[in-house]
PDB file of N, CA and C in Angstrom:
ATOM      1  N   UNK A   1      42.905 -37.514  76.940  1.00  0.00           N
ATOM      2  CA  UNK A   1      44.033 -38.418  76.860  1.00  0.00           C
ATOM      3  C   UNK A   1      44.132 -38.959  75.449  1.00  0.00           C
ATOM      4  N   UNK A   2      45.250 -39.109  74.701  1.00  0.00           N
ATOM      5  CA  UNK A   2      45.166 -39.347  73.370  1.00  0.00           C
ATOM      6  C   UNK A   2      45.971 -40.473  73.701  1.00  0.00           C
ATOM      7  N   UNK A   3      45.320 -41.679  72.737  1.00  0.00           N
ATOM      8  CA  UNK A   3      45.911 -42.604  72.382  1.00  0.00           C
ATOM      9  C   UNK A   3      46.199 -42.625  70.901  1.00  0.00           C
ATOM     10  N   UNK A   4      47.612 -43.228  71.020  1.00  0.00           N
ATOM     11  CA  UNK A   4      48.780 -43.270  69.700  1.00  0.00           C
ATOM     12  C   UNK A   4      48.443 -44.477  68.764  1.00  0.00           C
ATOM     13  N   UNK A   5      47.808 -45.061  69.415  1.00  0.00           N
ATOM     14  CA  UNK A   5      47.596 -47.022  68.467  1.00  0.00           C
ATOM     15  C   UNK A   5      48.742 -47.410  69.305  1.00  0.00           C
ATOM     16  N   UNK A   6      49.332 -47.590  69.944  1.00  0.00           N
ATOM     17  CA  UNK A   6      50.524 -48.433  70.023  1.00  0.00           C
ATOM     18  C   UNK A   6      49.528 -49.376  70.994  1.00  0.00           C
ATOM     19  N   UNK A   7      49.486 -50.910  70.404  1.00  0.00           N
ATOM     20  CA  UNK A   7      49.486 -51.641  71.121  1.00  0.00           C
ATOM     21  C   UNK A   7      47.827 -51.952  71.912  1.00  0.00           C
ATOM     22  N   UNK A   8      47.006 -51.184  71.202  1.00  0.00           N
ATOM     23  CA  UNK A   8      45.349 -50.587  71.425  1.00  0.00           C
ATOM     24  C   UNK A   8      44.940 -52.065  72.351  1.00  0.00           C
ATOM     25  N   UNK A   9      44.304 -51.645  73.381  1.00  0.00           N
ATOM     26  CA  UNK A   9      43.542 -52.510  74.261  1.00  0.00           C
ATOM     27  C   UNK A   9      44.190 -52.654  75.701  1.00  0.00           C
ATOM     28  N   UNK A  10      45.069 -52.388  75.584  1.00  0.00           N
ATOM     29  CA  UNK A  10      45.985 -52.983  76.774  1.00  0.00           C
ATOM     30  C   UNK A  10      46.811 -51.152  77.140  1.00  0.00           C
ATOM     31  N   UNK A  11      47.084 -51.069  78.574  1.00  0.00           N
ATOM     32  CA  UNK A  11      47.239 -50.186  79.230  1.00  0.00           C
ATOM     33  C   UNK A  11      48.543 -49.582  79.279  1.00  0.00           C
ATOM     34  N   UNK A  12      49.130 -48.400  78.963  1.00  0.00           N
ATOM     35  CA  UNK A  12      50.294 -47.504  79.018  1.00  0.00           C
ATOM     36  C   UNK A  12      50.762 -47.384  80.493  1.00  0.00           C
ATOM     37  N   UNK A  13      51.970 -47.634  81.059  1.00  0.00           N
ATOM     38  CA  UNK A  13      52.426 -47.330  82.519  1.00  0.00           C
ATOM     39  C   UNK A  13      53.323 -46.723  82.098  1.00  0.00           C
ATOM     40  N   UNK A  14      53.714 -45.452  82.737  1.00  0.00           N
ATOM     41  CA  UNK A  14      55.051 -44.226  82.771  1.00  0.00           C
ATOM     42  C   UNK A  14      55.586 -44.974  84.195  1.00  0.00           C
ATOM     43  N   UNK A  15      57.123 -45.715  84.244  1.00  0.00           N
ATOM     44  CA  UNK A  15      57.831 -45.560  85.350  1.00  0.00           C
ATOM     45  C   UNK A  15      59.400 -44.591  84.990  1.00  0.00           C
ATOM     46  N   UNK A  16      59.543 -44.270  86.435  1.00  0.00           N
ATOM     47  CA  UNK A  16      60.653 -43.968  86.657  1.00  0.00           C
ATOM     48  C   UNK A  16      61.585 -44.649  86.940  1.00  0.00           C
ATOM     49  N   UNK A  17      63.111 -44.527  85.968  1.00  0.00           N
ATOM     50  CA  UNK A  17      64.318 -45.630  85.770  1.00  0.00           C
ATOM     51  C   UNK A  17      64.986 -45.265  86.773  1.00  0.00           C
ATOM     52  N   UNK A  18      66.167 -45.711  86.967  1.00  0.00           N
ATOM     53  CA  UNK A  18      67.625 -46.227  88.057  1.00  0.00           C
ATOM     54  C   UNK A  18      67.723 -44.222  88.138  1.00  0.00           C
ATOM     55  N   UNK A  19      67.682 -43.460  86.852  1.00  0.00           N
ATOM     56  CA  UNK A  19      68.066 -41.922  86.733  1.00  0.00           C
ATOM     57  C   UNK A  19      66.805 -40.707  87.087  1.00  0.00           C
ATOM     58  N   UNK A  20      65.791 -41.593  87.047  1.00  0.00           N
ATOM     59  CA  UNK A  20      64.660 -40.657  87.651  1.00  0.00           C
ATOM     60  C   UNK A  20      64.187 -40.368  85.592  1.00  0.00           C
ATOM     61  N   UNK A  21      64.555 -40.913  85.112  1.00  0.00           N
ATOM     62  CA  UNK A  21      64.105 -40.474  83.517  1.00  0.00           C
ATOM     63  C   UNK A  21      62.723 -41.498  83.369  1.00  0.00           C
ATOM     64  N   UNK A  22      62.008 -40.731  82.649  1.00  0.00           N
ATOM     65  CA  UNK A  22      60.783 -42.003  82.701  1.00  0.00           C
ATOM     66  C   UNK A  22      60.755 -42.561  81.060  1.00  0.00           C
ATOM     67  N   UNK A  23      60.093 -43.897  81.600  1.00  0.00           N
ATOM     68  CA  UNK A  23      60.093 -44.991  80.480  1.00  0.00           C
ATOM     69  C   UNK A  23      58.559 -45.699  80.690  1.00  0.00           C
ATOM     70  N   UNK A  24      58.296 -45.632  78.957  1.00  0.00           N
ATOM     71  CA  UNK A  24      56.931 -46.049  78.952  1.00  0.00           C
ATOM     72  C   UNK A  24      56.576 -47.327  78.465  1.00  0.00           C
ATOM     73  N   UNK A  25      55.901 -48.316  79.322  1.00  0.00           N
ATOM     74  CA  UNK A  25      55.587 -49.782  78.835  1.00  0.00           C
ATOM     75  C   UNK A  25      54.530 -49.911  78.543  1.00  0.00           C
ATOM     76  N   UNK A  26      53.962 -50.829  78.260  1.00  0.00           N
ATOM     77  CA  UNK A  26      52.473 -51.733  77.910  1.00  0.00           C
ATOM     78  C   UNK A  26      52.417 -52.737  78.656  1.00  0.00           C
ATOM     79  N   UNK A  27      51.167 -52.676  79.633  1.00  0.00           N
ATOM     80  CA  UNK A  27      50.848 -53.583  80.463  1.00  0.00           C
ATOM     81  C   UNK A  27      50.707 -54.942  80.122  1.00  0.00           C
ATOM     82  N   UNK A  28      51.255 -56.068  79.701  1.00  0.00           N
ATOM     83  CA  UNK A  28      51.123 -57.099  79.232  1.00  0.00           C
ATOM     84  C   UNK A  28      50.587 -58.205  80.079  1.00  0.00           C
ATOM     85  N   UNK A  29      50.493 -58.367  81.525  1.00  0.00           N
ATOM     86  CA  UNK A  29      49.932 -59.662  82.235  1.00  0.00           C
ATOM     87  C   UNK A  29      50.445 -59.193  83.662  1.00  0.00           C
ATOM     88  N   UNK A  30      49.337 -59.335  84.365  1.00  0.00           N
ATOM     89  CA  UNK A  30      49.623 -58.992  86.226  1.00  0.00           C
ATOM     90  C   UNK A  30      49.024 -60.829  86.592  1.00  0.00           C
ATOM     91  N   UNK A  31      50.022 -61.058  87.399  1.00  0.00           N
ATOM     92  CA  UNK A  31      49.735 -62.746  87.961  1.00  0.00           C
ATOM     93  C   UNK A  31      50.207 -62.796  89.025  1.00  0.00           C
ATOM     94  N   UNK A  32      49.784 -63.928  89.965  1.00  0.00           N
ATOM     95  CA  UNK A  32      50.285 -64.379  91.319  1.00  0.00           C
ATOM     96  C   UNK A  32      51.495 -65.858  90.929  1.00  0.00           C
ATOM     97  N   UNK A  33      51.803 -65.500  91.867  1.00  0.00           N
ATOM     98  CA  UNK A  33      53.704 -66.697  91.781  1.00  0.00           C
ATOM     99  C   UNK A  33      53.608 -66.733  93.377  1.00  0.00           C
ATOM    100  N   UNK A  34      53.174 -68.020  93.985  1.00  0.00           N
ATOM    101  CA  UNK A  34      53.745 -68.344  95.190  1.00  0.00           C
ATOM    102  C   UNK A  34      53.652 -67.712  96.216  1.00  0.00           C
ATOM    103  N   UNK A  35      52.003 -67.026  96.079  1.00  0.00           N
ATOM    104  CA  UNK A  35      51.504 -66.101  97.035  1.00  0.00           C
ATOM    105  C   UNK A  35      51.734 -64.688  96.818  1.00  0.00           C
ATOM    106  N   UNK A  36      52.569 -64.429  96.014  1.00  0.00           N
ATOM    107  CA  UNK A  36      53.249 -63.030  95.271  1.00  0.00           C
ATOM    108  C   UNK A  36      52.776 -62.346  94.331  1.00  0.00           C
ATOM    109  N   UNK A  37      52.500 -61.457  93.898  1.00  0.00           N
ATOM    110  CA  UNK A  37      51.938 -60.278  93.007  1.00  0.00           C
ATOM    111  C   UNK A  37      52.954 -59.874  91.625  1.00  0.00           C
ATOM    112  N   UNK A  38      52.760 -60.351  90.594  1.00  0.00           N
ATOM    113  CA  UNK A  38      53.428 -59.859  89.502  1.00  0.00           C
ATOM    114  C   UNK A  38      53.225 -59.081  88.487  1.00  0.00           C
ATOM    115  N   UNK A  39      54.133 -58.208  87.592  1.00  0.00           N
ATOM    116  CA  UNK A  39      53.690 -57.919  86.521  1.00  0.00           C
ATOM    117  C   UNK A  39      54.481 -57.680  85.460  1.00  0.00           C
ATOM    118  N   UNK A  40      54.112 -58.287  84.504  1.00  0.00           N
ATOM    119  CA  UNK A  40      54.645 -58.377  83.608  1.00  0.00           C
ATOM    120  C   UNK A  40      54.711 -57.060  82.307  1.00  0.00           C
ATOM    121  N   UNK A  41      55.748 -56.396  82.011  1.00  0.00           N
ATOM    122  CA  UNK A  41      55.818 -55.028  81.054  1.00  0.00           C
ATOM    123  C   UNK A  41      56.627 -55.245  79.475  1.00  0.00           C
ATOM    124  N   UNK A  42      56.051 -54.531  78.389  1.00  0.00           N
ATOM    125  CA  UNK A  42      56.900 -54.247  77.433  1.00  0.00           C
ATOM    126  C   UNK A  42      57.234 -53.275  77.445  1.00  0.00           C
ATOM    127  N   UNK A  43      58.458 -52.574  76.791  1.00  0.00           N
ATOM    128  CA  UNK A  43      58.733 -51.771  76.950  1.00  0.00           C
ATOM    129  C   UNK A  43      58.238 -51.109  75.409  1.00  0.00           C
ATOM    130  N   UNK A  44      57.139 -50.267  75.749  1.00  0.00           N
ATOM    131  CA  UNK A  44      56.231 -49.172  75.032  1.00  0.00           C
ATOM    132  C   UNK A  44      57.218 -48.603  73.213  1.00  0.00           C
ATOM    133  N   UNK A  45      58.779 -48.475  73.453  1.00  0.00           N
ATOM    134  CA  UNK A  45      59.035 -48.166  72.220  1.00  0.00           C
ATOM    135  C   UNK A  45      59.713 -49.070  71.078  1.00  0.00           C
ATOM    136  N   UNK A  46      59.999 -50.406  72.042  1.00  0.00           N
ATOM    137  CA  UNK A  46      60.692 -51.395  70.905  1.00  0.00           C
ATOM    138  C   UNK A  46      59.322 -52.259  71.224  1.00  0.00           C
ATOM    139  N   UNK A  47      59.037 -52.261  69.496  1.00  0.00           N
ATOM    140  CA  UNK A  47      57.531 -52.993  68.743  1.00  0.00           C
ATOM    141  C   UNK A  47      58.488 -54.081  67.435  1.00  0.00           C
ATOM    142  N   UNK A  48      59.605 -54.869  68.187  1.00  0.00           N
ATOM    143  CA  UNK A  48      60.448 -55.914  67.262  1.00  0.00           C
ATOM    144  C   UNK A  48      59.781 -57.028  67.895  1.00  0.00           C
ATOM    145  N   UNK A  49      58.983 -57.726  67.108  1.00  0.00           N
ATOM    146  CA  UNK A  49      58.220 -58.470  67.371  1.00  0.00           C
ATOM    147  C   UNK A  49      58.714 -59.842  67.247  1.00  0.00           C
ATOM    148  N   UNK A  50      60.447 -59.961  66.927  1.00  0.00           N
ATOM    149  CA  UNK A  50      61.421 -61.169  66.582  1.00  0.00           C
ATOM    150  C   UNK A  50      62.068 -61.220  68.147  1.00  0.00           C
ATOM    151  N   UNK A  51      62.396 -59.608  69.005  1.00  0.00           N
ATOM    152  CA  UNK A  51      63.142 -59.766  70.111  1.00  0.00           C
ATOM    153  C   UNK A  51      62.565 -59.159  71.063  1.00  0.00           C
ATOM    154  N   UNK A  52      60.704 -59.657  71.487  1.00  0.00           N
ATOM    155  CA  UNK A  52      60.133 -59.134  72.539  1.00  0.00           C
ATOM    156  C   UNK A  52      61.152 -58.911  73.655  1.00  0.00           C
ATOM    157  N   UNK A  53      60.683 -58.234  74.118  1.00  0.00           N
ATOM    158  CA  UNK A  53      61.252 -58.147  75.979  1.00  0.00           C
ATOM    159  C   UNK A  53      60.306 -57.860  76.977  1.00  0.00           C
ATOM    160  N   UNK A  54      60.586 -58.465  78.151  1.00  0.00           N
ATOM    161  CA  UNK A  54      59.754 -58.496  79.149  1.00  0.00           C
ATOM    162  C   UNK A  54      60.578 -58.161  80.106  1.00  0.00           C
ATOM    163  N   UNK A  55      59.963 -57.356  80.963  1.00  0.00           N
ATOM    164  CA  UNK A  55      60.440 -56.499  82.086  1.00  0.00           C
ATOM    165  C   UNK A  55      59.290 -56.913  83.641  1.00  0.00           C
ATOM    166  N   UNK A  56      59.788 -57.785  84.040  1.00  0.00           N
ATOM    167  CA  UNK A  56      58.834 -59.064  85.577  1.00  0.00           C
ATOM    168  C   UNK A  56      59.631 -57.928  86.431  1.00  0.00           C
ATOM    169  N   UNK A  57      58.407 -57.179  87.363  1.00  0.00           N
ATOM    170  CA  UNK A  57      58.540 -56.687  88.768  1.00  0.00           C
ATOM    171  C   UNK A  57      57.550 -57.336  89.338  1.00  0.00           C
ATOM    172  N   UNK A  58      57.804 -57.010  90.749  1.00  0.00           N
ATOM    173  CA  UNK A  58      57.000 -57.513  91.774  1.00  0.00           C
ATOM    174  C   UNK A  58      56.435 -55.849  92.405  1.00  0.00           C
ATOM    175  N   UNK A  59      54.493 -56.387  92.244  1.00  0.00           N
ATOM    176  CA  UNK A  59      53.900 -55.695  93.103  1.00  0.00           C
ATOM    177  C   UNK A  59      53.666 -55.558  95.041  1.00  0.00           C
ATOM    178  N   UNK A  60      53.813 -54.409  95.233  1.00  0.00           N
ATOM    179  CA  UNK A  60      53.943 -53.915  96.824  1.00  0.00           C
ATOM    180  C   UNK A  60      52.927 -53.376  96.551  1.00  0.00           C
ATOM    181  N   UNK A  61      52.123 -53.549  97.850  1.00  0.00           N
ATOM    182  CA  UNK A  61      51.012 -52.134  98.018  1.00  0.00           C
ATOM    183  C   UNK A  61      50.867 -52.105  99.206  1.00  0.00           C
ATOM    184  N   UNK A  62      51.085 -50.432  99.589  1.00  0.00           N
ATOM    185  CA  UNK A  62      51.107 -49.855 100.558  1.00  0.00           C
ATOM    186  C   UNK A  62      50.380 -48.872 100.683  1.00  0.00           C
ATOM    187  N   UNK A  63      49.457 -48.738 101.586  1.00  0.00           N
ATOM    188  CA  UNK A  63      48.486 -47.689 101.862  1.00  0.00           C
ATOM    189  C   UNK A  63      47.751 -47.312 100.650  1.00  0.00           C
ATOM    190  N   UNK A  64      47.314 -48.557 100.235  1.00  0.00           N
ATOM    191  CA  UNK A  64      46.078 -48.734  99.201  1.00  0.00           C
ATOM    192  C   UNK A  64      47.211 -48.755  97.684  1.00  0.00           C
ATOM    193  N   UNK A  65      48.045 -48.124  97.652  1.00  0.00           N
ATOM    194  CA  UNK A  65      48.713 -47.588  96.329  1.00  0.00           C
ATOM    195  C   UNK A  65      49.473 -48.762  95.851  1.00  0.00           C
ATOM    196  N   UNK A  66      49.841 -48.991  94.564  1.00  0.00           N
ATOM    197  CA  UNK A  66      50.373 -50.221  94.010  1.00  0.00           C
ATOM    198  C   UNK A  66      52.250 -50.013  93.761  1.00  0.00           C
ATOM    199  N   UNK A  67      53.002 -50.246  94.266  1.00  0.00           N
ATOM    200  CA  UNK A  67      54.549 -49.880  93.922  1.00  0.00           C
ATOM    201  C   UNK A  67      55.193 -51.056  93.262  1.00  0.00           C
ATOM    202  N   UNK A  68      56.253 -50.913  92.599  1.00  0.00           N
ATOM    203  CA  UNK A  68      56.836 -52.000  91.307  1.00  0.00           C
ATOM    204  C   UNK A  68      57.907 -51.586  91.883  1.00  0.00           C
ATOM    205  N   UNK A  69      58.710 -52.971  92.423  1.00  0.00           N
ATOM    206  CA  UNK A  69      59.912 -53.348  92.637  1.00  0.00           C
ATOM    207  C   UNK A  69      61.032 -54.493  91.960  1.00  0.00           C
ATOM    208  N   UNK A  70      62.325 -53.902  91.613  1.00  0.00           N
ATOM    209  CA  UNK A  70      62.937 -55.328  90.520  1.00  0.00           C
ATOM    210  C   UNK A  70      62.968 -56.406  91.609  1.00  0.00           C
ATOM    211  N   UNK A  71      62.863 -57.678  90.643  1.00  0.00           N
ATOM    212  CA  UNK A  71      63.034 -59.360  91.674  1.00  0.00           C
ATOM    213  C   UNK A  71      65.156 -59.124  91.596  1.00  0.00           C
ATOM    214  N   UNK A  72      65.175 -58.837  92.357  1.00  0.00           N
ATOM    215  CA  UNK A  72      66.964 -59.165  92.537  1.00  0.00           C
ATOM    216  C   UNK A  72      67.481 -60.562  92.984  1.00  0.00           C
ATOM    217  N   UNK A  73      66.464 -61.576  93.199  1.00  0.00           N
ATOM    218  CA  UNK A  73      67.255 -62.677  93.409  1.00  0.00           C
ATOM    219  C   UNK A  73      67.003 -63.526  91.590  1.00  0.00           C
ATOM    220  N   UNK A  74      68.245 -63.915  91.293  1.00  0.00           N
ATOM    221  CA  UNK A  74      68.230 -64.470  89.898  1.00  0.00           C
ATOM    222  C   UNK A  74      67.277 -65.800  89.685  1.00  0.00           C
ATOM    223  N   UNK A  75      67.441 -66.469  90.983  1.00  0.00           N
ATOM    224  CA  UNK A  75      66.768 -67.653  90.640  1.00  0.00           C
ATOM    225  C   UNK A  75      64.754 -67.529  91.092  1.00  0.00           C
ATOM    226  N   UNK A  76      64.819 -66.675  92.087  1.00  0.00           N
ATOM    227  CA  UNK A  76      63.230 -66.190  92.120  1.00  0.00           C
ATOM    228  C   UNK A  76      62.783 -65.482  90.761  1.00  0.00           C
ATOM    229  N   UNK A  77      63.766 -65.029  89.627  1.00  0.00           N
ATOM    230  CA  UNK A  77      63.230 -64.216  88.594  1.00  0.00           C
ATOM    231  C   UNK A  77      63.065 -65.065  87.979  1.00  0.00           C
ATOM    232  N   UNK A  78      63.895 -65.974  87.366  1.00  0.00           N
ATOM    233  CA  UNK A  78      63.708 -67.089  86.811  1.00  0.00           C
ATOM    234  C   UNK A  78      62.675 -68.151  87.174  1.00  0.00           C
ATOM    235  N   UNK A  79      62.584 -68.245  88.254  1.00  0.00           N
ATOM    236  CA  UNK A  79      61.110 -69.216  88.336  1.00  0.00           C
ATOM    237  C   UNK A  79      60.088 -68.200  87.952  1.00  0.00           C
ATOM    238  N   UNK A  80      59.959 -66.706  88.307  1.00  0.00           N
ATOM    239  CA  UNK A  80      59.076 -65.870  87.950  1.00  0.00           C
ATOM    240  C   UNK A  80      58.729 -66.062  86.331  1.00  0.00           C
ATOM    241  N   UNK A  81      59.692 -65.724  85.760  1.00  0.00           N
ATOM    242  CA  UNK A  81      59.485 -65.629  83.882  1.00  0.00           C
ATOM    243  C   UNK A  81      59.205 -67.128  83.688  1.00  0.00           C
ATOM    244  N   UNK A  82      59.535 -68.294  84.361  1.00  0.00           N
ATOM    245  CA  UNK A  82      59.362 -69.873  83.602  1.00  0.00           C
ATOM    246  C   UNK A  82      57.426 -69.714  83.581  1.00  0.00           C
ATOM    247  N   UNK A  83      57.032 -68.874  85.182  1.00  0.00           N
ATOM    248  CA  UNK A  83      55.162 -69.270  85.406  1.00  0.00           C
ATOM    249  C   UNK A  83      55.053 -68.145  84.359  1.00  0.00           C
ATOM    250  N   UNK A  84      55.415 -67.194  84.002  1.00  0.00           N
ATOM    251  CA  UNK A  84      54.961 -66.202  83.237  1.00  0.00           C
ATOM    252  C   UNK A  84      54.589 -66.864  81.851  1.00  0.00           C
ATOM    253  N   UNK A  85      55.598 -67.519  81.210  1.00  0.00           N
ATOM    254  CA  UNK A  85      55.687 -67.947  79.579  1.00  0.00           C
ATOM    255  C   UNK A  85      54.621 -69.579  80.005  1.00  0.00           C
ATOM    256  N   UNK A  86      54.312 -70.129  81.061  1.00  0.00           N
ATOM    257  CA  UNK A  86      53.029 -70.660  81.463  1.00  0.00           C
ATOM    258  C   UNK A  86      51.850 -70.349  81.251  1.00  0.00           C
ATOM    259  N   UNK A  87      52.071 -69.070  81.790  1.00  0.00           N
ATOM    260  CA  UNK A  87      50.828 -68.547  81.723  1.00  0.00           C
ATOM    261  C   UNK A  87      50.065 -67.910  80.391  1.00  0.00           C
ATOM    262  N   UNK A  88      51.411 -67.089  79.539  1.00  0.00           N
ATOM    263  CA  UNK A  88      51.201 -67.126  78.248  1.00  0.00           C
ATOM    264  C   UNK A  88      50.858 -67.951  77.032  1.00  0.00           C
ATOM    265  N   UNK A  89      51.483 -69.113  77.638  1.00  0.00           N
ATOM    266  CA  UNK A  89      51.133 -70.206  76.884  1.00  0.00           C
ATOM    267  C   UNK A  89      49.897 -70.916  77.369  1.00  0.00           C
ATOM    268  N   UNK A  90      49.518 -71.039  78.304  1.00  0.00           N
ATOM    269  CA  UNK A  90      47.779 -71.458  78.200  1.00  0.00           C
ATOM    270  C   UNK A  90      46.644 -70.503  77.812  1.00  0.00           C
ATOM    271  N   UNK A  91      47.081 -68.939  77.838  1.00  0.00           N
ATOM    272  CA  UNK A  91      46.195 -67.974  77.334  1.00  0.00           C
ATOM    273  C   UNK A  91      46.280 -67.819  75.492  1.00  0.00           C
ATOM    274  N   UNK A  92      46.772 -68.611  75.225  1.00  0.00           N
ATOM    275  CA  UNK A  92      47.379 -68.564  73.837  1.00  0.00           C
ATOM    276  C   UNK A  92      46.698 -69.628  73.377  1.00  0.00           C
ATOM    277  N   UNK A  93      46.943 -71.058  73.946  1.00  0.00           N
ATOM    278  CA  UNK A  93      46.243 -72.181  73.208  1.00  0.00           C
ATOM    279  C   UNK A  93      44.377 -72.068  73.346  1.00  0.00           C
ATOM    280  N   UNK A  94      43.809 -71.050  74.345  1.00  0.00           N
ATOM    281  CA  UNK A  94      42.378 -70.862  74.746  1.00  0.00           C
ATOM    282  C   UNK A  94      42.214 -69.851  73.650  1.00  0.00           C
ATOM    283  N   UNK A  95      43.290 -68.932  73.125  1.00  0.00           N
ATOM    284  CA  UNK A  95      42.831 -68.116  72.097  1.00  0.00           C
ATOM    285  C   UNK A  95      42.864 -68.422  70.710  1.00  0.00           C
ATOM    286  N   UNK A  96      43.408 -69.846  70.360  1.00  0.00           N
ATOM    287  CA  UNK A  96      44.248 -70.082  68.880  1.00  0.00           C
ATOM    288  C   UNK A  96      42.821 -70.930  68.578  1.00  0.00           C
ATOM    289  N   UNK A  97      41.182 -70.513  68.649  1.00  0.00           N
ATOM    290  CA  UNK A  97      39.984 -71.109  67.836  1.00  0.00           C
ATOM    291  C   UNK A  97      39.495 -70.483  66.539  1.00  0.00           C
ATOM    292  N   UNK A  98      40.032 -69.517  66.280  1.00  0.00           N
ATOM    293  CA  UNK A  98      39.717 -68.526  65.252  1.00  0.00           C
ATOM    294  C   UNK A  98      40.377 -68.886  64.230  1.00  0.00           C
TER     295      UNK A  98
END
């Protein structure tokens, strides 16, 4: 398996889009929201570090296997991304001793 540098430490996911075309992210943060399973993705080819993007699905698992589904209700996504940038932000102030 060859790794490219993109993004070294943290994990490559291949999903399949709305067209069946696949798109590659960087695993950025898996968390719980309200009894719920999340995860948080970049998307693997924009490295604009002025206009991150984050891509919040919700984990299913079924018969051991892990499946990523979009949050379609606007205001469950939105409370989703408010605990997310929470959560980023306390893993950030535990890392800013260096």
């Amino acid at each position: 398996m060859e790794n490219k540098g993109i993004n070294d430490g943290y994990d490559e996911i291949v999903l399949l889009d709305e067209n069946g075309e696949e798109a590659s992210f960087v695993h950025v943060l898996t968390f719980t929201y309200e009894g719920e399973k999340y995860i948080a993705l970049e998307p693997a080819e924009e490295q604009d570090d002025e206009e991150a993007e984050i891509v919040l699905l919700k984990v299913e698992t079924k018969d051991g296997q892990d499946y990523y589904s979009t949050i379609d209700n606007e205001i469950l996504l939105n409370e989703v991304f408010d605990e997310f940038l929470d959560i980023v932000d306390e893993m950030e102030g535990e890392g800013s001793e260096e």
